[in-house]
Protein backbone atom coordinates (compact mmCIF):
# COMPACT_ATOMS: atom_id res chain seq x y z
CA UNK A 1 0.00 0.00 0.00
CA UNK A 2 1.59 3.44 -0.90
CA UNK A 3 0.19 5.86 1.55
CA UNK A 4 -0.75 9.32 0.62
CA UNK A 5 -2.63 10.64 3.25
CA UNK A 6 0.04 12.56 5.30
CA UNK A 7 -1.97 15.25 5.68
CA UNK A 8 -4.54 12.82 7.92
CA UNK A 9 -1.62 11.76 9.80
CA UNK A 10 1.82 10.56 9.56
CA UNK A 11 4.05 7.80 11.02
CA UNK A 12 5.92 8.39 14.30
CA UNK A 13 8.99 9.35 13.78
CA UNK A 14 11.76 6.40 15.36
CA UNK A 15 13.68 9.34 17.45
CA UNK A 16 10.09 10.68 18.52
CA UNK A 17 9.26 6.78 19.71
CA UNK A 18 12.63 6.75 21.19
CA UNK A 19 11.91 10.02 23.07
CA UNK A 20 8.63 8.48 24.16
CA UNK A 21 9.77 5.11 25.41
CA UNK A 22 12.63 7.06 27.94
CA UNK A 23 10.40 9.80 29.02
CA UNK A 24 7.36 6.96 30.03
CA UNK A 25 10.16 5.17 31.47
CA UNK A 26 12.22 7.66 33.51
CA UNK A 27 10.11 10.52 34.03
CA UNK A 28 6.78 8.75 34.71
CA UNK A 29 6.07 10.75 37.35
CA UNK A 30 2.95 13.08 38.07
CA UNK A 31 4.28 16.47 37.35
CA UNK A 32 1.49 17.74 40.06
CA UNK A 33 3.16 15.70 42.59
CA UNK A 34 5.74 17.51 45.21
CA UNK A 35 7.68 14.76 45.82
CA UNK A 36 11.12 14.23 43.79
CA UNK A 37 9.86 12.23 41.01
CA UNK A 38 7.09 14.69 40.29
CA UNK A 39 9.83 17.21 39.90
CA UNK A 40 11.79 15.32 37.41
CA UNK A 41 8.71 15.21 35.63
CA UNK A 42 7.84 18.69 35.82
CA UNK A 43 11.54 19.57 34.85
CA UNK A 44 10.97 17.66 31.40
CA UNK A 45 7.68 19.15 30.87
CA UNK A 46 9.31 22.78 31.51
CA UNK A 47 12.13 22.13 29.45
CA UNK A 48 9.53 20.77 26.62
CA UNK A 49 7.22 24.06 26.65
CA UNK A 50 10.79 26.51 26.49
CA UNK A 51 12.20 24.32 23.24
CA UNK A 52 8.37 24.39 21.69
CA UNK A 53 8.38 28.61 22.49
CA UNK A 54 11.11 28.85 21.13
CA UNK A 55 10.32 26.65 18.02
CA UNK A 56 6.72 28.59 17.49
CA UNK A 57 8.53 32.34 18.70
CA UNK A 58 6.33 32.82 21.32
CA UNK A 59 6.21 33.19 24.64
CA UNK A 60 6.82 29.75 27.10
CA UNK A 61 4.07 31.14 29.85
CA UNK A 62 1.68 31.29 26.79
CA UNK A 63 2.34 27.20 25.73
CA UNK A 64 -0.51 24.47 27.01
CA UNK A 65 -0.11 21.26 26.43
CA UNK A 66 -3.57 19.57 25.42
CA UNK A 67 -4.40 16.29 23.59
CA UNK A 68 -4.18 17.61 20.19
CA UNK A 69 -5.84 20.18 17.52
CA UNK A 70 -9.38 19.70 18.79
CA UNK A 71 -8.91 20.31 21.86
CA UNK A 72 -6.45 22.91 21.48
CA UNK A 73 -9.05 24.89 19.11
CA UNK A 74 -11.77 25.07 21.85
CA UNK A 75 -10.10 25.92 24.62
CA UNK A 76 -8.12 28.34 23.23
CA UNK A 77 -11.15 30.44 21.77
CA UNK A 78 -13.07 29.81 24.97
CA UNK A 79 -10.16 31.48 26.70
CA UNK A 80 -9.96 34.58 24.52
CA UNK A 81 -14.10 34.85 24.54
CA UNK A 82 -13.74 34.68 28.24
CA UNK A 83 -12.19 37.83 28.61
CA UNK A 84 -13.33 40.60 25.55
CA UNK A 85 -11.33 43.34 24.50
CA UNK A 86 -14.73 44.73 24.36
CA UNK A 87 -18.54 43.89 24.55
CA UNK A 88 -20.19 42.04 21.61
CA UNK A 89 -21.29 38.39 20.73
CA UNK A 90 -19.99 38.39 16.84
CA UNK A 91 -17.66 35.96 15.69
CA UNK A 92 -16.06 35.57 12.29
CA UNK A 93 -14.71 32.65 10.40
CA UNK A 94 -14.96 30.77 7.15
CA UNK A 95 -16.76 27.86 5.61
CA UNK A 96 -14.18 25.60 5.47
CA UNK A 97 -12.42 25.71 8.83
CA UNK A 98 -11.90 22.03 10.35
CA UNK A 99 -14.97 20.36 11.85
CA UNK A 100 -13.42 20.84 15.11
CA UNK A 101 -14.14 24.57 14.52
CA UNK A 102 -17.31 24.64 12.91
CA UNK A 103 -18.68 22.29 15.93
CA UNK A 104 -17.15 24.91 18.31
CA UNK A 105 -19.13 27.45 16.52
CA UNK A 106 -22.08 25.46 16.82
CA UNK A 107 -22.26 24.83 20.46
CA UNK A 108 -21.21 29.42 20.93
CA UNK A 109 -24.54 30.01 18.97
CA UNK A 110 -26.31 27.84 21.07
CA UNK A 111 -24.53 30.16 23.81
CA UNK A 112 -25.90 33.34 22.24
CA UNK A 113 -22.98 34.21 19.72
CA UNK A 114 -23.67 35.20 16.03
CA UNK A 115 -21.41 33.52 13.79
CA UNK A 116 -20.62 35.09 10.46
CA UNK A 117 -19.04 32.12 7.78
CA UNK A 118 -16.78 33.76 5.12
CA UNK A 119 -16.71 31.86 1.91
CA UNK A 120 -13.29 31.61 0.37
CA UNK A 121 -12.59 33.14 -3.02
CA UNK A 122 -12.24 30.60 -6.60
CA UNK A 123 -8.69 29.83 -5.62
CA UNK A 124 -9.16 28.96 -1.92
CA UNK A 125 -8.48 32.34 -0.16
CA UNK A 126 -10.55 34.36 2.10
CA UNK A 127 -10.82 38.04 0.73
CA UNK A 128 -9.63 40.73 2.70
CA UNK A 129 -12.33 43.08 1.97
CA UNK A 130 -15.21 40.37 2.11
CA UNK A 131 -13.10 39.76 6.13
CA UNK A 132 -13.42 43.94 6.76
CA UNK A 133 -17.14 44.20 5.47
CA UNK A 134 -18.31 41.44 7.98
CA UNK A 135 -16.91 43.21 10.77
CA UNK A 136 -19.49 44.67 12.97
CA UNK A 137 -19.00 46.84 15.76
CA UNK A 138 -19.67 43.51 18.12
CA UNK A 139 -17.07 41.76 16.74
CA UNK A 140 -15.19 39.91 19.28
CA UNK A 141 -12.98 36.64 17.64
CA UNK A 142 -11.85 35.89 13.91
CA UNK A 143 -11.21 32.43 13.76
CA UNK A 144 -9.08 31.65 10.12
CA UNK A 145 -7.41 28.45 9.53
CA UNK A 146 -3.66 29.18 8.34
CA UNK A 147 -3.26 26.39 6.09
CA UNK A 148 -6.13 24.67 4.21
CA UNK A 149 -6.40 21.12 5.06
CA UNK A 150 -8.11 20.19 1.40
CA UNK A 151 -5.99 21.95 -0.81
CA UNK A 152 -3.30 23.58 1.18
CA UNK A 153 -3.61 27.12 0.37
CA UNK A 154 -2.04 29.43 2.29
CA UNK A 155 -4.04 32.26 4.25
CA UNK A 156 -2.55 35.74 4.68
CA UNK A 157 -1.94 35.38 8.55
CA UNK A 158 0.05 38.39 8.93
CA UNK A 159 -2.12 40.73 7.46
CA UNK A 160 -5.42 39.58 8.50
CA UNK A 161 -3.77 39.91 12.32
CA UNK A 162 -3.06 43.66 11.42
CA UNK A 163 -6.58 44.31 10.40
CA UNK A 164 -7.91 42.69 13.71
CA UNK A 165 -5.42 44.50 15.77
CA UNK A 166 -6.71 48.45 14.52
CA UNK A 167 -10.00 47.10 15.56
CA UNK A 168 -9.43 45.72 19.26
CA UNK A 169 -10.64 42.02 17.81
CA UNK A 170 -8.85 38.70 19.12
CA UNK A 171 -7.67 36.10 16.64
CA UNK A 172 -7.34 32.90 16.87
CA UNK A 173 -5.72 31.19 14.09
CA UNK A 174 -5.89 26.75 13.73
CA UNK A 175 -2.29 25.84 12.54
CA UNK A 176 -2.28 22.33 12.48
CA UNK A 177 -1.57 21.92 9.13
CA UNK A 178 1.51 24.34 8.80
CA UNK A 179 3.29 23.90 11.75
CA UNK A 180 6.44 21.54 11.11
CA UNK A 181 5.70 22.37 7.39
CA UNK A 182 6.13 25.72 6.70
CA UNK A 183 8.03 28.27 8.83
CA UNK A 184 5.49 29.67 11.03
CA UNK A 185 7.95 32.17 13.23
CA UNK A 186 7.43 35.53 11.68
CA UNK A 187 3.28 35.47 12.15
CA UNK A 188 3.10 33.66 15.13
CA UNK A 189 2.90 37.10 17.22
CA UNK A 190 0.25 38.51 14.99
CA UNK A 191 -2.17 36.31 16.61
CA UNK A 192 -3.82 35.78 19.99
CA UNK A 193 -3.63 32.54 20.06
CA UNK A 194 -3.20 29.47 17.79
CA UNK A 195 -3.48 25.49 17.88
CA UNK A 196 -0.72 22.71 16.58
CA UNK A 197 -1.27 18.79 16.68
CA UNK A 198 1.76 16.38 17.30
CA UNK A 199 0.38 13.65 14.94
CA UNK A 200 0.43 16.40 12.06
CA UNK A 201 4.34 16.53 12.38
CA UNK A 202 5.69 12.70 12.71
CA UNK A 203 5.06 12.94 16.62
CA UNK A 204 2.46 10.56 18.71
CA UNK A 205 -1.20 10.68 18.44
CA UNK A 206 -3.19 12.39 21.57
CA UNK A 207 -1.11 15.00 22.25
CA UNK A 208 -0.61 19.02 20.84
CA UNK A 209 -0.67 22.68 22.48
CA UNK A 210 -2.44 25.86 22.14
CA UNK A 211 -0.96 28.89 22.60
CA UNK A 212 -2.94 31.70 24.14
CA UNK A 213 -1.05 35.46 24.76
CA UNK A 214 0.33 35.66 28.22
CA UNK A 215 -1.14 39.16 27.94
CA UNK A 216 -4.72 37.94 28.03
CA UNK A 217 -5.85 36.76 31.70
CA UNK A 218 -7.91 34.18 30.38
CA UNK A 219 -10.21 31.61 32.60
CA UNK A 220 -10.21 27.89 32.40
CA UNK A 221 -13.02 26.02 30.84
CA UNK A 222 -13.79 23.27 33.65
CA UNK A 223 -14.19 24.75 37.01
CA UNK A 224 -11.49 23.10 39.43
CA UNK A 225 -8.69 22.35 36.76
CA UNK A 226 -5.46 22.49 38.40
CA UNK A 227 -3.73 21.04 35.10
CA UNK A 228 -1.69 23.71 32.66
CA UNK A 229 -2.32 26.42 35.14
CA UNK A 230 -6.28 25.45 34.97
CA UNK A 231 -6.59 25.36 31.09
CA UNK A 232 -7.39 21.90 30.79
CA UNK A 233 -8.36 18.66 32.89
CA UNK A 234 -6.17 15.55 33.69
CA UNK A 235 -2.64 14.55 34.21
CA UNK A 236 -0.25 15.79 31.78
CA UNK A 237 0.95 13.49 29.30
CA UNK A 238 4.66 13.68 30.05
CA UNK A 239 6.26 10.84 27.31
CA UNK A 240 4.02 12.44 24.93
CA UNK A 241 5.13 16.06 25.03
CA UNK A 242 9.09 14.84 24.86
CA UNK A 243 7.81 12.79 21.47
CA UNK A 244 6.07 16.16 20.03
CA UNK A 245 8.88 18.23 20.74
CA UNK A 246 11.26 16.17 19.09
CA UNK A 247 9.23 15.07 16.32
CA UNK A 248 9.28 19.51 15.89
CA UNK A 249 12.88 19.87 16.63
CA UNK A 250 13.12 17.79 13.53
CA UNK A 251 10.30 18.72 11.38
CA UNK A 252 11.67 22.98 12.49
CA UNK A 253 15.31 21.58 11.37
CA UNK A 254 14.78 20.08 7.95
CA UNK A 255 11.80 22.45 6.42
CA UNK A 256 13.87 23.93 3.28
CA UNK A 257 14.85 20.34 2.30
CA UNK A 258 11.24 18.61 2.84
CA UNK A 259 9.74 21.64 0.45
CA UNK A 260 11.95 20.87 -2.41
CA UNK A 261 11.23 16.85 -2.26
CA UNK A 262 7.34 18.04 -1.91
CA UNK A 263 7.47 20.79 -4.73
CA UNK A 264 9.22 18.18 -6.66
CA UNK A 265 6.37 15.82 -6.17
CA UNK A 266 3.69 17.97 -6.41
CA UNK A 267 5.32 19.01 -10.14
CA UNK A 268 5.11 15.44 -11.12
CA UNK A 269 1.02 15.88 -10.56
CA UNK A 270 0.51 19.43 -12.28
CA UNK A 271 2.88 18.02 -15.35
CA UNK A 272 0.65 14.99 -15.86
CA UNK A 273 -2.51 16.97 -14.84
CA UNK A 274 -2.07 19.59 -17.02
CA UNK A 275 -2.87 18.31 -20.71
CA UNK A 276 -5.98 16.38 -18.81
CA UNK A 277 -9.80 17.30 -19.47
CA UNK A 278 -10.89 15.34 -17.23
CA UNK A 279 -8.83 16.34 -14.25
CA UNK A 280 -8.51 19.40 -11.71
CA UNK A 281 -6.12 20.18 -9.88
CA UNK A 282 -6.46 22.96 -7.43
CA UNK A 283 -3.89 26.23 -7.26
CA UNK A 284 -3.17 29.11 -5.76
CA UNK A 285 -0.32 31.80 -5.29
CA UNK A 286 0.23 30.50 -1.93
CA UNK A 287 0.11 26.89 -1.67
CA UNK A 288 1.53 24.40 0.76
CA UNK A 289 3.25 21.43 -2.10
CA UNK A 290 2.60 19.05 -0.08
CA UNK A 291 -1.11 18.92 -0.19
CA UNK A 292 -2.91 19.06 -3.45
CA UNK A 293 -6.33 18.82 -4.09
CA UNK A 294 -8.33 17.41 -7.44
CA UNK A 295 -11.06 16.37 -8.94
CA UNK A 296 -11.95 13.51 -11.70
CA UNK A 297 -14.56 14.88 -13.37
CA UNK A 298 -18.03 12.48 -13.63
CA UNK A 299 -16.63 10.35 -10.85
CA UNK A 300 -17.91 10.66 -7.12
CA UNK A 301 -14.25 11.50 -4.48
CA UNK A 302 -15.44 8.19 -2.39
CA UNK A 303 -15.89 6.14 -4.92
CA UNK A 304 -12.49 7.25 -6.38
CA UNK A 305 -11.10 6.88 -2.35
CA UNK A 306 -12.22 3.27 -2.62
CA UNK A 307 -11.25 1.86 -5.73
CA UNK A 308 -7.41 3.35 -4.90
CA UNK A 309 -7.69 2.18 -2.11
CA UNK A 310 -8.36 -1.24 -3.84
CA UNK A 311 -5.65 -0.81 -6.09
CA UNK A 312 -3.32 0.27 -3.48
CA UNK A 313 -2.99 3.84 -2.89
CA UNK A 314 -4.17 5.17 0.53
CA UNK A 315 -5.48 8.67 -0.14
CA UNK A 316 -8.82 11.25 1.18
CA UNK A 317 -11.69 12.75 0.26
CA UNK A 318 -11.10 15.56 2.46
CA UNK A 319 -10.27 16.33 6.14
CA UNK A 320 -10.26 12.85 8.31
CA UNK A 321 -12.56 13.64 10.27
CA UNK A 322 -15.04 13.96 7.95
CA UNK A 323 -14.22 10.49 6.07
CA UNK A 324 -16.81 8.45 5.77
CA UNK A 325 -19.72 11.38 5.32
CA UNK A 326 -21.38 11.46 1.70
CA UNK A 327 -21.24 15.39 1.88
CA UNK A 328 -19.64 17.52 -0.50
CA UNK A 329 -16.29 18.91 0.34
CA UNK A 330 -16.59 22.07 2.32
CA UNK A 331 -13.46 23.86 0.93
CA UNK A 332 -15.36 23.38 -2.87
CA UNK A 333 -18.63 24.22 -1.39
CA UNK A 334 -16.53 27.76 0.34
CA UNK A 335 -15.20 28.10 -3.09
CA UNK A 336 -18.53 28.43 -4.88
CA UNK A 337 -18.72 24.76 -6.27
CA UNK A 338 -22.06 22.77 -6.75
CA UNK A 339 -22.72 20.18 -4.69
CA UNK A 340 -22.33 17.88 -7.52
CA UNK A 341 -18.49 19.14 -8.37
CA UNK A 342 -17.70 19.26 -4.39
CA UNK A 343 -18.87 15.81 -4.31
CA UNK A 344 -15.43 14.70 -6.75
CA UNK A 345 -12.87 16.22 -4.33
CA UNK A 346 -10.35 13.38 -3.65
CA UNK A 347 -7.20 14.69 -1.85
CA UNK A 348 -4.02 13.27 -1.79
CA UNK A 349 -0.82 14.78 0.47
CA UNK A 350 3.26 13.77 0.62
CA UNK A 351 5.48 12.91 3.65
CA UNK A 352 9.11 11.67 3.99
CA UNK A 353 8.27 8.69 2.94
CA UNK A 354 6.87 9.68 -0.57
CA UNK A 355 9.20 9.28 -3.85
CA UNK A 356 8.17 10.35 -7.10
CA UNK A 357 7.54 6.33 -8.36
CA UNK A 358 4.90 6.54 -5.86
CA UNK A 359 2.86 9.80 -7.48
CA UNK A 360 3.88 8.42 -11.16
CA UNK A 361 2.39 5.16 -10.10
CA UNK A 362 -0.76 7.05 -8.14
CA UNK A 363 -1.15 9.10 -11.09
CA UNK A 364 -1.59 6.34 -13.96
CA UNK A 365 -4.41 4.72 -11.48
CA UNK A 366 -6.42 8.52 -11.43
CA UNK A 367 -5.69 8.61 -15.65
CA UNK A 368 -6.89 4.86 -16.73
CA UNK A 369 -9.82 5.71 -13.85
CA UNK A 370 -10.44 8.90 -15.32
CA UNK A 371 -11.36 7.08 -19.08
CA UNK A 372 -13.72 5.15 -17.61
């Protein structure tokens, strides 16, 4: 099987496993505990949230360690909606956010909020001026994912975060999909607060951080949480946060050299692509290679899913969390698609493990299916 669903998930790196193994071995204890071997714990963990501060450029009193993008999404916008820069109950963010946002938004209308869902524009971007015409005087929170999940583009972190700033607005921004990918450094400080997920990056399932400014004095979710300074519930997964933050020492160290091998791959589809009716592939200006997007024409994205998966290719119809639900893709459906065309999305995405056989190979399966 020739997996190309990175973007889902990827292996565990052997020096994250390694990490993990000594860390649940030697530092096993409960980092709440006073006693000596609670301290060694809490040492590690301490040592963990300075190296991922340093690797994000933030602040380490502004790092929480939670059990991954989901969680790390909702508590850290119900930290910056419980204390407003200013009174209001608006909230901003786009269509085709991950579900973990759009069920977050779900459950704050029930609360009382009005949510306002951008659409993106044709080639997967969210319009600046659509962003500063939905802005109400109540506006509170922009949520904006910084990389698409479903075709990777890119989203204009920096200058959305000056916008939000001239208008006393908090932003939250999901980075899951860019951290360990792309250099995130230079726009971490133009948000309030943003969300990674170990998994995302070769390190363990179950485990990822939020980051919420030290500057905003914030109040846990569940009353009586002692954990992360009270921003989340239950002991803290020592062995896992050592994994993460090597698996991003790594990811942080080789960036420039995993772009070219995913550019490289991602030419191999837009070459082969290109002189084919029947296929799309989806581009922007700003475009993380190692996630590309398509659609066979005529041909439903699950069926596609299946039969490669039959002939040996391990790809997606979309974010995994939506995988198995006969609904259109919700990044076509932002970008003005009918439900039919939303309904052909098939995704595919590269790790380390990826060589260019493996997309020649993947893409003479999506031609002779494409004839059909």
């Amino acid at each position: 099987m020739i997996y190309l669903d990175y973007a889902a998930t990827c292996p565990l790196d052997a020096d994250a496993g390694k990490t993990y193994i000594e860390a649940a071995s030697d530092y096993f204890g409960n980092s709440s505990s006073l006693h000596s071997i609670g301290g060694k714990a809490t040492d590690l963990l301490e040592s963990c949230r300075e190296e991922m501060a340093r690797l994000l450029s933030v602040e380490r009193v502004g790092i929480y360690f939670t059990s991954g993008g989901t969680e790390s999404n909702f508590l850290a916008i119900h930290a910056l909606l419980s204390v407003k820069k200013k009174a209001g109950n608006h909230i901003i963010t786009t269509e085709s956010e991950h579900s973990s946002i759009h069920g977050t938004m779900k459950w704050l209308e029930k609360q009382g909020y009005e949510i306002t869902y951008l659409p993106l524009s044709p080639q997967g971007m969210v319009d600046a001026d659509l962003l500063q015409a939905a802005i109400k005087p109540e506006t509170v929170l922009v949520s904006i994912q910084h990389v698409n999940a479903e075709i990777g583009a890119i989203q204009p972190i920096a200058a959305i975060g000056k916008i939000l700033k001239e208008k006393d607005i908090y932003f939250h921004s999901d980075m899951v999909q860019s951290f360990g990918k792309i250099d995130i450094s230079s726009i971490s400080n133009t948000v309030d607060a943003l969300s990674i997920s170990s998994h995302k990056f070769y390190g363990p399932k179950g485990i990822g951080l939020a980051y919420v400014s030290p500057l905003i004095p914030w109040t846990g979710f569940l009353p009586g949480s002692t954990h992360e300074k009270g921003f989340r519930a239950g002991t803290v997964n020592i062995a896992g946060i050592a994994a993460m933050t090597t698996a991003a020492q790594k990811s942080v160290r080789t960036l420039a050299a995993e772009r070219a091998h995913y550019q490289g791959l991602r030419e191999i589809v837009q070459k082969r692509a290109k002189h084919n009716v029947s296929l799309t592939v989806f581009q922007c200006e700003h475009q993380l290679p190692s996630i590309i997007g398509m659609r066979i024409h005529g041909l439903e994205g699950q069926w596609t899913m299946l039969e490669c998966n039959r002939r040996g290719f391990a790809i997606s119809t979309g974010s995994a969390c939506q995988t198995g639900q006969q609904a259109p893709s919700k990044t076509m459906k932002a970008m003005g698609l009918c439900d039919g065309s939303a309904k052909e999305f098939i995704r595919i995405s590269f790790g380390r493990q990826t060589k260019p056989a493996h997309v020649e190979a993947f893409m003479e399966t999506v031609e002779a299916l494409a004839i059909k």
